[in-house]
C-alpha atoms as a PDB file:
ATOM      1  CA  UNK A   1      60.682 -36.706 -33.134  1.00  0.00           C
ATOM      2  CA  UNK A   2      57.485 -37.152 -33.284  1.00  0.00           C
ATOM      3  CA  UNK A   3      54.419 -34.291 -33.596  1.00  0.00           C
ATOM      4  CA  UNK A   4      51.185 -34.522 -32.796  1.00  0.00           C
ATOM      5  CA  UNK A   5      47.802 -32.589 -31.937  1.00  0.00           C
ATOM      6  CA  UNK A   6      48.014 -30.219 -28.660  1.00  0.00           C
ATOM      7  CA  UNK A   7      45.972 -32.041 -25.973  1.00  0.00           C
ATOM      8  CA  UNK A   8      46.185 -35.796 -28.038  1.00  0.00           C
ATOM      9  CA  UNK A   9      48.931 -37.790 -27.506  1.00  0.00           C
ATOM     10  CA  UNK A  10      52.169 -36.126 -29.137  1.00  0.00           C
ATOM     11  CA  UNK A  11      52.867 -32.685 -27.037  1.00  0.00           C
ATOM     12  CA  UNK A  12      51.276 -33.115 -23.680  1.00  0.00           C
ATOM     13  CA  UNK A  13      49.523 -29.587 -24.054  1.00  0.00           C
ATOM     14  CA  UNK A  14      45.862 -29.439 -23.600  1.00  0.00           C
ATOM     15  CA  UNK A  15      43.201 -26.724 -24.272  1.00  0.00           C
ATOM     16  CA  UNK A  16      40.363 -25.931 -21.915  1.00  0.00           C
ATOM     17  CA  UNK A  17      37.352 -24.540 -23.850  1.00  0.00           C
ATOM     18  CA  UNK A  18      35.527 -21.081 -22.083  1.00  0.00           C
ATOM     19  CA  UNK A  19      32.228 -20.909 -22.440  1.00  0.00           C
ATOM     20  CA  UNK A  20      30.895 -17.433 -23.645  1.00  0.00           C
ATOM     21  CA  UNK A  21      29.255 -14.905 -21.165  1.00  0.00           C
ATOM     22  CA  UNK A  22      25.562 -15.375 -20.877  1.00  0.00           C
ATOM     23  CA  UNK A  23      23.746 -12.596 -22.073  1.00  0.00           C
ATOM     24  CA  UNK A  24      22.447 -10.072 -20.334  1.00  0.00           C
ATOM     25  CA  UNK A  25      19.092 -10.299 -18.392  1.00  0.00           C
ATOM     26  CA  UNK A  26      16.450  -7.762 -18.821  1.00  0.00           C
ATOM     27  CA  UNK A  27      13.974  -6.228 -15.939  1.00  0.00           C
ATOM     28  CA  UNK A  28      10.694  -5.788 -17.236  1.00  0.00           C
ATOM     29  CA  UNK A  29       8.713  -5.141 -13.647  1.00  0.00           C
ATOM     30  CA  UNK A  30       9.121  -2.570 -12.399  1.00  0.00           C
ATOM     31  CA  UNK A  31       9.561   0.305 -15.000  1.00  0.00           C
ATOM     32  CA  UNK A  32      12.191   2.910 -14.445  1.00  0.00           C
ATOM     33  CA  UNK A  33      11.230   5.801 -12.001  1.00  0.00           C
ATOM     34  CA  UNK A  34       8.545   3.919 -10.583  1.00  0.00           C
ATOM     35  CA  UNK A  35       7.375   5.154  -7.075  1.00  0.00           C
ATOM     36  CA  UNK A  36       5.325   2.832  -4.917  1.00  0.00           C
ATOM     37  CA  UNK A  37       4.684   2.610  -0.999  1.00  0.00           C
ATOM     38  CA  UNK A  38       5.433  -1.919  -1.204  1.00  0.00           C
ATOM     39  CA  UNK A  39       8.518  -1.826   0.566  1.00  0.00           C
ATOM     40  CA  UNK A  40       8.973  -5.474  -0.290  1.00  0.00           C
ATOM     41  CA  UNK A  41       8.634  -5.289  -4.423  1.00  0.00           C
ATOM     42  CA  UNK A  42       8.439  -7.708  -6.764  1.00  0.00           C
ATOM     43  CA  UNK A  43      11.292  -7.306  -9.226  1.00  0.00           C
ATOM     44  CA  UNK A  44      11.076  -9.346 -12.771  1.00  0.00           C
ATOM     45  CA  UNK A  45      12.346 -10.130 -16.021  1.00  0.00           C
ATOM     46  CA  UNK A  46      13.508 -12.268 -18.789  1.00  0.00           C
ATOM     47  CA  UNK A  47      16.709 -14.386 -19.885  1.00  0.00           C
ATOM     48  CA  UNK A  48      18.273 -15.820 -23.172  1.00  0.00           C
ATOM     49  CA  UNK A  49      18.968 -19.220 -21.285  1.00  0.00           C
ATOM     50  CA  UNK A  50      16.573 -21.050 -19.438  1.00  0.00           C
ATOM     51  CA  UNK A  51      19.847 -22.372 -17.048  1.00  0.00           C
ATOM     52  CA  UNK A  52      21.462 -19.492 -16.376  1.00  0.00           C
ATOM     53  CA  UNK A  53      21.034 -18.171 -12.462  1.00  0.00           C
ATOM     54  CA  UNK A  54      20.131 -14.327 -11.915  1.00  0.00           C
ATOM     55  CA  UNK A  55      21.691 -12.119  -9.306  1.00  0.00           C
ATOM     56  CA  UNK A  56      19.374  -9.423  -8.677  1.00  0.00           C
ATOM     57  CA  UNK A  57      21.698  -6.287  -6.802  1.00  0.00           C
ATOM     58  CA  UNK A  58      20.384  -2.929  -5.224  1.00  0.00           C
ATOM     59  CA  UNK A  59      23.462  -0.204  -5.690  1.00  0.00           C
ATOM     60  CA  UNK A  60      25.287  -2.500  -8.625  1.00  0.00           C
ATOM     61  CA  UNK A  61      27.530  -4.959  -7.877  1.00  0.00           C
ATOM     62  CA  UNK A  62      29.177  -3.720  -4.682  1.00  0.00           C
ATOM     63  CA  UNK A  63      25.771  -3.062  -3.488  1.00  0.00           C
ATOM     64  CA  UNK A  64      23.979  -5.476  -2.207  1.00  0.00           C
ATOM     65  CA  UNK A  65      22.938  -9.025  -3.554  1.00  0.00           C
ATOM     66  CA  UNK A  66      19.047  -8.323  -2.586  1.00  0.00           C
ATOM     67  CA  UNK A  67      17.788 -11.994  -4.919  1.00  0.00           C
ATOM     68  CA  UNK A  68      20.015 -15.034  -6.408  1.00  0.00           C
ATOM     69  CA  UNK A  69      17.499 -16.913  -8.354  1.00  0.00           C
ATOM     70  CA  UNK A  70      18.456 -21.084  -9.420  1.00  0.00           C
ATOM     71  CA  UNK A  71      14.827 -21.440 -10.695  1.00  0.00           C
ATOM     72  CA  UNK A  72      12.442 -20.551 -12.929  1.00  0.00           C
ATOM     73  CA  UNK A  73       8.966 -19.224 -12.724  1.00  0.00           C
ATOM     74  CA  UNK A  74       8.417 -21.296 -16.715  1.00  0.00           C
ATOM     75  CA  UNK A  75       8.780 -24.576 -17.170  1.00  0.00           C
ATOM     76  CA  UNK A  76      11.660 -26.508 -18.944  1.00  0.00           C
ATOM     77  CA  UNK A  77      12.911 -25.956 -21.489  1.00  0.00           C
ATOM     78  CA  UNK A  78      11.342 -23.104 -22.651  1.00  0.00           C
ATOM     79  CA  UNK A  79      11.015 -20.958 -19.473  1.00  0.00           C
ATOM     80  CA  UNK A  80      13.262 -17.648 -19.958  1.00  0.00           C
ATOM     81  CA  UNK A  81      11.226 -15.578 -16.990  1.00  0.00           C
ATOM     82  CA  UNK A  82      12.575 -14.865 -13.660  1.00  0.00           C
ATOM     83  CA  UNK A  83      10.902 -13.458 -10.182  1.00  0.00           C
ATOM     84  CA  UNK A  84      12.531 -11.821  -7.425  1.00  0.00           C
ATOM     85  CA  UNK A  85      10.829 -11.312  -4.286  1.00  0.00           C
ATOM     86  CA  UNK A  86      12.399  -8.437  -2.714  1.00  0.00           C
ATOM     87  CA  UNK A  87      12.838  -8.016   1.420  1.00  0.00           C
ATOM     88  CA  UNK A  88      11.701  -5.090   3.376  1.00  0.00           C
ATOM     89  CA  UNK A  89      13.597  -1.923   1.713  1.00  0.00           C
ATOM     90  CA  UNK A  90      13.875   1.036   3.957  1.00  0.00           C
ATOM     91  CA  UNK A  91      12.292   4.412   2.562  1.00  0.00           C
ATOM     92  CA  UNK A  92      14.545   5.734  -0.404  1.00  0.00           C
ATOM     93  CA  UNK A  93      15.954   5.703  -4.024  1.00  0.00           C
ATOM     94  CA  UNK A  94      17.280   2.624  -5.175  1.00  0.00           C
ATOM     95  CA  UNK A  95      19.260   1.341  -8.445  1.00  0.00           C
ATOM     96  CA  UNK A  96      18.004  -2.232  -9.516  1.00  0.00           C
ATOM     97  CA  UNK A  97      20.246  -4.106 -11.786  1.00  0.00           C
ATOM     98  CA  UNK A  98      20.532  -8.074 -12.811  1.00  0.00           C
ATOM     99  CA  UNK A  99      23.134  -9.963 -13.917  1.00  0.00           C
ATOM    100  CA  UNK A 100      23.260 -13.904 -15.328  1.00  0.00           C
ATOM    101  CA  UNK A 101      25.293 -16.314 -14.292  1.00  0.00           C
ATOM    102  CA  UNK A 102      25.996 -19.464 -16.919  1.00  0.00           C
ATOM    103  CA  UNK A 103      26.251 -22.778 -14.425  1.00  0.00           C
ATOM    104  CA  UNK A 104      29.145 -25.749 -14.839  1.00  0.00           C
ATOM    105  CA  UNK A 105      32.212 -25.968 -16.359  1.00  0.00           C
ATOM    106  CA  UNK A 106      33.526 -22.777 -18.260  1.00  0.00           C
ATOM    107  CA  UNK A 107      30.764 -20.807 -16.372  1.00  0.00           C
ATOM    108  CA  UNK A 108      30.959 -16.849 -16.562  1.00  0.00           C
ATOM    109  CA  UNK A 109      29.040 -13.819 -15.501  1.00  0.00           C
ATOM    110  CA  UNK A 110      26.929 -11.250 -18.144  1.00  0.00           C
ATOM    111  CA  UNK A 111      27.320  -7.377 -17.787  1.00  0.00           C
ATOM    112  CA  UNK A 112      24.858  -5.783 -15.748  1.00  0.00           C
ATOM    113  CA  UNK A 113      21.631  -4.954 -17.056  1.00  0.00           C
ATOM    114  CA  UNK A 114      20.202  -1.262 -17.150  1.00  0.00           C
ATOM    115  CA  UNK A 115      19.546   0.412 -13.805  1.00  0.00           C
ATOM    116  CA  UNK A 116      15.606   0.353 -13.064  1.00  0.00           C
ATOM    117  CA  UNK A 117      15.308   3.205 -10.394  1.00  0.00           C
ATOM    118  CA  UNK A 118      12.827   2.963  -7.858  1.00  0.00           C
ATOM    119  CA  UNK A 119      11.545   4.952  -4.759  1.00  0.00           C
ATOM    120  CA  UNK A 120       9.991   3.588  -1.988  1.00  0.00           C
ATOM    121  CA  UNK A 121       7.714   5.797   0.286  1.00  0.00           C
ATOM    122  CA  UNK A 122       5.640   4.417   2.707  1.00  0.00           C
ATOM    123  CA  UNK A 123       5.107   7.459   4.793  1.00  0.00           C
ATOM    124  CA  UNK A 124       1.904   9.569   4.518  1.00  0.00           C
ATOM    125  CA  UNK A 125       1.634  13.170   3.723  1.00  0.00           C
ATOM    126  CA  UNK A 126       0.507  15.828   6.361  1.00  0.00           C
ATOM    127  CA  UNK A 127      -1.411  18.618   5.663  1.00  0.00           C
ATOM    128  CA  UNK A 128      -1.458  22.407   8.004  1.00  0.00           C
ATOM    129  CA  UNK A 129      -3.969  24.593   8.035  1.00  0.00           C
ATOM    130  CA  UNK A 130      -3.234  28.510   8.862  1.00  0.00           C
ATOM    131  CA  UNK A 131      -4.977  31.609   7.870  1.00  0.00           C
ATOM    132  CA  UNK A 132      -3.575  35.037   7.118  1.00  0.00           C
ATOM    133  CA  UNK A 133      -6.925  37.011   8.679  1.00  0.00           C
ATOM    134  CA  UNK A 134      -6.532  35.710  12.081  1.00  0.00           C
ATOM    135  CA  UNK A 135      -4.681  33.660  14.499  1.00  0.00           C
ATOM    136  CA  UNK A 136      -6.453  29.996  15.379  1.00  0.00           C
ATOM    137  CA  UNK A 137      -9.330  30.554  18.383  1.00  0.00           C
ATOM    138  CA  UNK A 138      -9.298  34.382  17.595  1.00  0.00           C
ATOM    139  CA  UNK A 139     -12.370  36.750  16.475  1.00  0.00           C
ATOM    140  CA  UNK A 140     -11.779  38.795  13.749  1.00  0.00           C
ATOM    141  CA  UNK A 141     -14.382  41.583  12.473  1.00  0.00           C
ATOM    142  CA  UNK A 142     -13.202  40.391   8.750  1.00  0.00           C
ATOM    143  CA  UNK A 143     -16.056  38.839   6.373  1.00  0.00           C
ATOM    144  CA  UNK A 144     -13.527  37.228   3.959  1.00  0.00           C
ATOM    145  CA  UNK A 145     -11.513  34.384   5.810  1.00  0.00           C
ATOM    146  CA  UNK A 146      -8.495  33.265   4.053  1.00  0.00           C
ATOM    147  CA  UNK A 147      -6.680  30.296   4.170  1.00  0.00           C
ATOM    148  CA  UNK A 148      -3.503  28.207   3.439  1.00  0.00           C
ATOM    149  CA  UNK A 149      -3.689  24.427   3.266  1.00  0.00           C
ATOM    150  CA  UNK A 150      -0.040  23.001   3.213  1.00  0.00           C
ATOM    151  CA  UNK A 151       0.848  19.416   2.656  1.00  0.00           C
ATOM    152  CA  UNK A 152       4.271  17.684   3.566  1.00  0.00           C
ATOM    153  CA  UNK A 153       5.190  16.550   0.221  1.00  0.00           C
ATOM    154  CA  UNK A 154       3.520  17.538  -2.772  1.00  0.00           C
ATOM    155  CA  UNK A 155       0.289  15.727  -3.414  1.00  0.00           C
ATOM    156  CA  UNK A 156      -2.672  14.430  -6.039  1.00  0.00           C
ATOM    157  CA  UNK A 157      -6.101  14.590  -6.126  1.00  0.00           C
ATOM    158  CA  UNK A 158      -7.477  17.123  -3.629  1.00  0.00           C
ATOM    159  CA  UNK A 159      -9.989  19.505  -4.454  1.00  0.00           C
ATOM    160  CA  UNK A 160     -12.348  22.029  -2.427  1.00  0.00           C
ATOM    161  CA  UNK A 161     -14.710  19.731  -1.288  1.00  0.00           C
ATOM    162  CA  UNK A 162     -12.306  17.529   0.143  1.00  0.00           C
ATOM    163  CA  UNK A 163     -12.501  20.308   2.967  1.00  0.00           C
ATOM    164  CA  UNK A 164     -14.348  20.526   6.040  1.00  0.00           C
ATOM    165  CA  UNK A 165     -15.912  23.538   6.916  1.00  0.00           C
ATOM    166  CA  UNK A 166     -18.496  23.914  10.089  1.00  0.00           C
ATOM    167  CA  UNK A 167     -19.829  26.470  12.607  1.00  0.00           C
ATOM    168  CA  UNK A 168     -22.261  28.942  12.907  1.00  0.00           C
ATOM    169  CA  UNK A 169     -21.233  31.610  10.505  1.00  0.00           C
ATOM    170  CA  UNK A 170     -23.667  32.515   7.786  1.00  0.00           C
ATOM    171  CA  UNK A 171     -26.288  30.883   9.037  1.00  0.00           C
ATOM    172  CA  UNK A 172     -25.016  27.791   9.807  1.00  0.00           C
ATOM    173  CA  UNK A 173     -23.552  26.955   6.427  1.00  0.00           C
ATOM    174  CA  UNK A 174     -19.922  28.258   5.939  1.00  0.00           C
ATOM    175  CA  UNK A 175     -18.607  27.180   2.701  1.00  0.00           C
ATOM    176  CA  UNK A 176     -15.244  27.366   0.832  1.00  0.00           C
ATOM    177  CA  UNK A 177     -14.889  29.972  -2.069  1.00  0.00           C
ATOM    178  CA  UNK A 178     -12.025  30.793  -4.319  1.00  0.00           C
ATOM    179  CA  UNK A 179     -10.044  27.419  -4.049  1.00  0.00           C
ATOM    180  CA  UNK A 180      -6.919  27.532  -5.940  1.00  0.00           C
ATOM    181  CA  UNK A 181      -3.959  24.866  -6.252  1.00  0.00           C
ATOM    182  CA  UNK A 182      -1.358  26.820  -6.058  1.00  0.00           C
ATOM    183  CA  UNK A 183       1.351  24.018  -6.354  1.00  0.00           C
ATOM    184  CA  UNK A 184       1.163  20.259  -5.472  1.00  0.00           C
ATOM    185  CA  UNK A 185       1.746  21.086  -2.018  1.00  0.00           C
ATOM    186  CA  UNK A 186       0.104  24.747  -1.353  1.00  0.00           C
ATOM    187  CA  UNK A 187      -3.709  25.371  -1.626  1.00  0.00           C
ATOM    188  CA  UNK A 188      -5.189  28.437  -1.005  1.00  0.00           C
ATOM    189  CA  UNK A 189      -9.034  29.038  -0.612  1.00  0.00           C
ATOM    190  CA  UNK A 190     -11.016  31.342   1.341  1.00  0.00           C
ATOM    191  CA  UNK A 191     -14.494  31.553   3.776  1.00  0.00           C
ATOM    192  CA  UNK A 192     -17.391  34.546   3.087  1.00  0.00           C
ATOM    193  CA  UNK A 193     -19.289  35.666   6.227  1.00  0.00           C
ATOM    194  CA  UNK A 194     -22.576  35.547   4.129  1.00  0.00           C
ATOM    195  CA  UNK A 195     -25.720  36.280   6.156  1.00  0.00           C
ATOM    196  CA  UNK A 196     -24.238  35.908   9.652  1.00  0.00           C
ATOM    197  CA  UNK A 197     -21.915  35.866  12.010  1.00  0.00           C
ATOM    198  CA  UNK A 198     -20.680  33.101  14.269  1.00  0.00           C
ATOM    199  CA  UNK A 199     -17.789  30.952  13.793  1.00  0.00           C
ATOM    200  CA  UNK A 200     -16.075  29.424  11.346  1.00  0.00           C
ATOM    201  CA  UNK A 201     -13.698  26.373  11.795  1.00  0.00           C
ATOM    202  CA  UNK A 202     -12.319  24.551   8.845  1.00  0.00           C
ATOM    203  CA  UNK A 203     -10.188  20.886   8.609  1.00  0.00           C
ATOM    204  CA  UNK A 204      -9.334  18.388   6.225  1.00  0.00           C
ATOM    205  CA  UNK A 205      -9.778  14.856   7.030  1.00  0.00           C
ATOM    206  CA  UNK A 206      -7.870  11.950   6.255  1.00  0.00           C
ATOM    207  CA  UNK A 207      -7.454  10.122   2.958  1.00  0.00           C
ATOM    208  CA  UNK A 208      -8.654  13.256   1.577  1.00  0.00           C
ATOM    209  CA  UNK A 209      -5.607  12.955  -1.113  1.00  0.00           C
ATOM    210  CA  UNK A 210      -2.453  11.038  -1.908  1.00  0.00           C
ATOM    211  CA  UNK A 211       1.271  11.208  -2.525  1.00  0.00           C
ATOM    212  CA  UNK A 212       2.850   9.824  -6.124  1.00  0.00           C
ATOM    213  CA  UNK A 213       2.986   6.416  -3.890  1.00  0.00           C
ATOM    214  CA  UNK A 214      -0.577   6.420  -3.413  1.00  0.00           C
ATOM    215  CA  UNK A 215       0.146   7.127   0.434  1.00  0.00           C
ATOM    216  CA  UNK A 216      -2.846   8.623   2.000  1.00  0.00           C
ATOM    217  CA  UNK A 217      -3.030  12.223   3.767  1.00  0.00           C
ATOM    218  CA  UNK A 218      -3.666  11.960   7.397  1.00  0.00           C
ATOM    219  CA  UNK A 219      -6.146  14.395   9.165  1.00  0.00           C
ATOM    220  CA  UNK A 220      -5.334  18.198   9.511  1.00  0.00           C
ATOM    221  CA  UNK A 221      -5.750  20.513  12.336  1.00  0.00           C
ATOM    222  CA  UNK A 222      -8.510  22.618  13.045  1.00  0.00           C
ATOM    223  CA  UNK A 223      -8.720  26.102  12.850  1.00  0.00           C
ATOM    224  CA  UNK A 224     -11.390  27.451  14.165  1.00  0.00           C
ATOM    225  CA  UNK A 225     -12.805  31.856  14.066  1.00  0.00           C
ATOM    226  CA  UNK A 226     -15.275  33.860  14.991  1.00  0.00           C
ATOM    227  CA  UNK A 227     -16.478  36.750  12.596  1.00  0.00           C
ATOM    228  CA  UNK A 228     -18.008  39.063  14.838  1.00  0.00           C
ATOM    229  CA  UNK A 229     -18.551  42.636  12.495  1.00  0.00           C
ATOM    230  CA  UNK A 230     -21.506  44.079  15.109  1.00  0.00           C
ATOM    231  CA  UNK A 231     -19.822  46.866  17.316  1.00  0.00           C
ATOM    232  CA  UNK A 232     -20.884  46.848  20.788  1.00  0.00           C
ATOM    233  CA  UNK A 233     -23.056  49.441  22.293  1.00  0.00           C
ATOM    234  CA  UNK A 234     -22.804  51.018  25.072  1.00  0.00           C
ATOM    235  CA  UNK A 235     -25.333  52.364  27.822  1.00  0.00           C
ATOM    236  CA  UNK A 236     -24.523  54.825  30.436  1.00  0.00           C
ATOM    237  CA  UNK A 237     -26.435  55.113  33.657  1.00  0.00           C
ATOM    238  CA  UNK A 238     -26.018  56.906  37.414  1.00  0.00           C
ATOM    239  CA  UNK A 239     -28.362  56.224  40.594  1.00  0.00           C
ATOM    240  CA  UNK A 240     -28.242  59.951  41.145  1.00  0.00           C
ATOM    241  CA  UNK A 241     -30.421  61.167  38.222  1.00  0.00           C
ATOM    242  CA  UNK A 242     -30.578  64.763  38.614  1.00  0.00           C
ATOM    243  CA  UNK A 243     -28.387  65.584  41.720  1.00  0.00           C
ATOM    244  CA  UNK A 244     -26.598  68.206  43.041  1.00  0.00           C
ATOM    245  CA  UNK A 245     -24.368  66.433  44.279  1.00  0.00           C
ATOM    246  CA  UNK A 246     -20.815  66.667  42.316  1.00  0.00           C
ATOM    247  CA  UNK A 247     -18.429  64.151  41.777  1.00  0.00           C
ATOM    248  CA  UNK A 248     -21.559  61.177  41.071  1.00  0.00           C
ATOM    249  CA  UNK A 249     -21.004  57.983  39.647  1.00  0.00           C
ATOM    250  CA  UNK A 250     -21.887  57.182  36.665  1.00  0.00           C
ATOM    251  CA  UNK A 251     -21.860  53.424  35.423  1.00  0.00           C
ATOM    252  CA  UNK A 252     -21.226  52.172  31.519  1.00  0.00           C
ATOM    253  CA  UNK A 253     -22.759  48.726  30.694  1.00  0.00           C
ATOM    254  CA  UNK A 254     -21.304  47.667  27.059  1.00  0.00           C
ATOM    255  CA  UNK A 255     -23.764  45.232  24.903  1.00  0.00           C
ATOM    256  CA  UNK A 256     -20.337  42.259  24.952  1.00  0.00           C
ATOM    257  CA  UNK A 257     -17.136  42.338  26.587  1.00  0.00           C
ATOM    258  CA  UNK A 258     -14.888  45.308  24.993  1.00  0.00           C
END
């Protein structure tokens, strides 16, 4: 009987050779925990083989296949970089991962890379304005105003000039005093009377500050008071001035409406 080599001549058995799984692709852009307000990203990387096709997935790999790409952004043969341009994500968290795929005969699939988490948030903060001394529209005979700006999500960059303050009070030139950030959502600040009264009525506009996505505020209410600390007088009069004649009228005229 004769014996020879399996897959030449002799036996009839064969052996298929299985190419190794391609390594595993790396995301470079964007860096983990990134927060942005693109909802259409641009997700990148790099690759040990310039042939190998990359599966870009949202949610791992029974999420969803958000980027298959068969080219390169390089040139052959040297060209290990890859691009994915990302549809329209909804607002939300989302785990990026890549895998490579090794093309022909004895192809096979690498591990998935590390998760890159992103946020997207393309909605703008809002900000409220209330105040502890007195109810919006209201007089009050307080001198010290105090306020409570609160924004929608917590928020960068906003000082006490970014607010607005107008009216007649203290001659014309109410101004914030005692700003203080008392979290990245709550500021608290107050208004002085100063040399007059009048009103008082105090707003933020927009883009006045920004979320972590670089989202800009929109504009805030505006709540508007009158400091009024002068008590009326009040003056009291009768036609009859002496008389004998018993009950009279007498007539009080106040200096403002009481």
């Amino acid at each position: 009987m004769g014996c020879g080599r399996p897959g030449v001549g002799g036996s009839g058995l064969s052996v298929s050779a299985f190419a190794a799984a391609p390594a595993i692709p790396a995301i470079t852009v964007p860096t983990n925990s990134t927060i942005t307000n693109d909802n259409t990203p641009t997700i990148s990387g790099t690759k040990t083989v310039q042939g190998d096709i990359i599966d870009v997935y949202r949610g791992g790999l029974a999420g969803t296949d958000i980027c298959k790409i068969p080219t390169l952004t390089g040139s052959f043969p040297t060209a290990t970089s890859w691009t994915c341009n990302s549809p329209v994500l909804a607002d939300g968290t989302y785990s990026i991962t890549a895998t490579a795929n090794k093309t022909g005969n004895g192809g096979g699939k690498s591990a998935q890379s590390p998760a890159i988490i992103i946020t997207i948030d393309t909605t703008s903060p809002t900000v409220d304005i209330t105040s502890s001394t007195a109810s919006a529209n209201s007089t009050t005979i307080s001198t010290t105003l105090s306020y409570t700006a609160k924004f929608s999500e917590s928020v960068l960059n906003f000082i006490s000039t970014d607010i607005t303050v107008t009216g007649s009070a203290n001659g014309g030139g109410p101004a914030v005093s005692s700003f203080v950030a008392v979290n990245g959502t709550t500021y608290t600040f107050n208004v002085l009377r100063g040399s007059s009264d009048g009103t008082v009525s105090v707003s933020i506009a927009a883009s006045k500050a920004n979320d972590a996505a670089t989202n800009q505020n929109v504009a805030s209410n505006t709540y508007t008071i009158t400091i009024d600390t002068i008590s009326p007088s009040v003056v009291l009069s009768t036609p009859l001035n002496p008389t004998n004649v018993s009950p009279f009228t007498v007539t009080a005229k106040f200096s403002e409406n009481v």
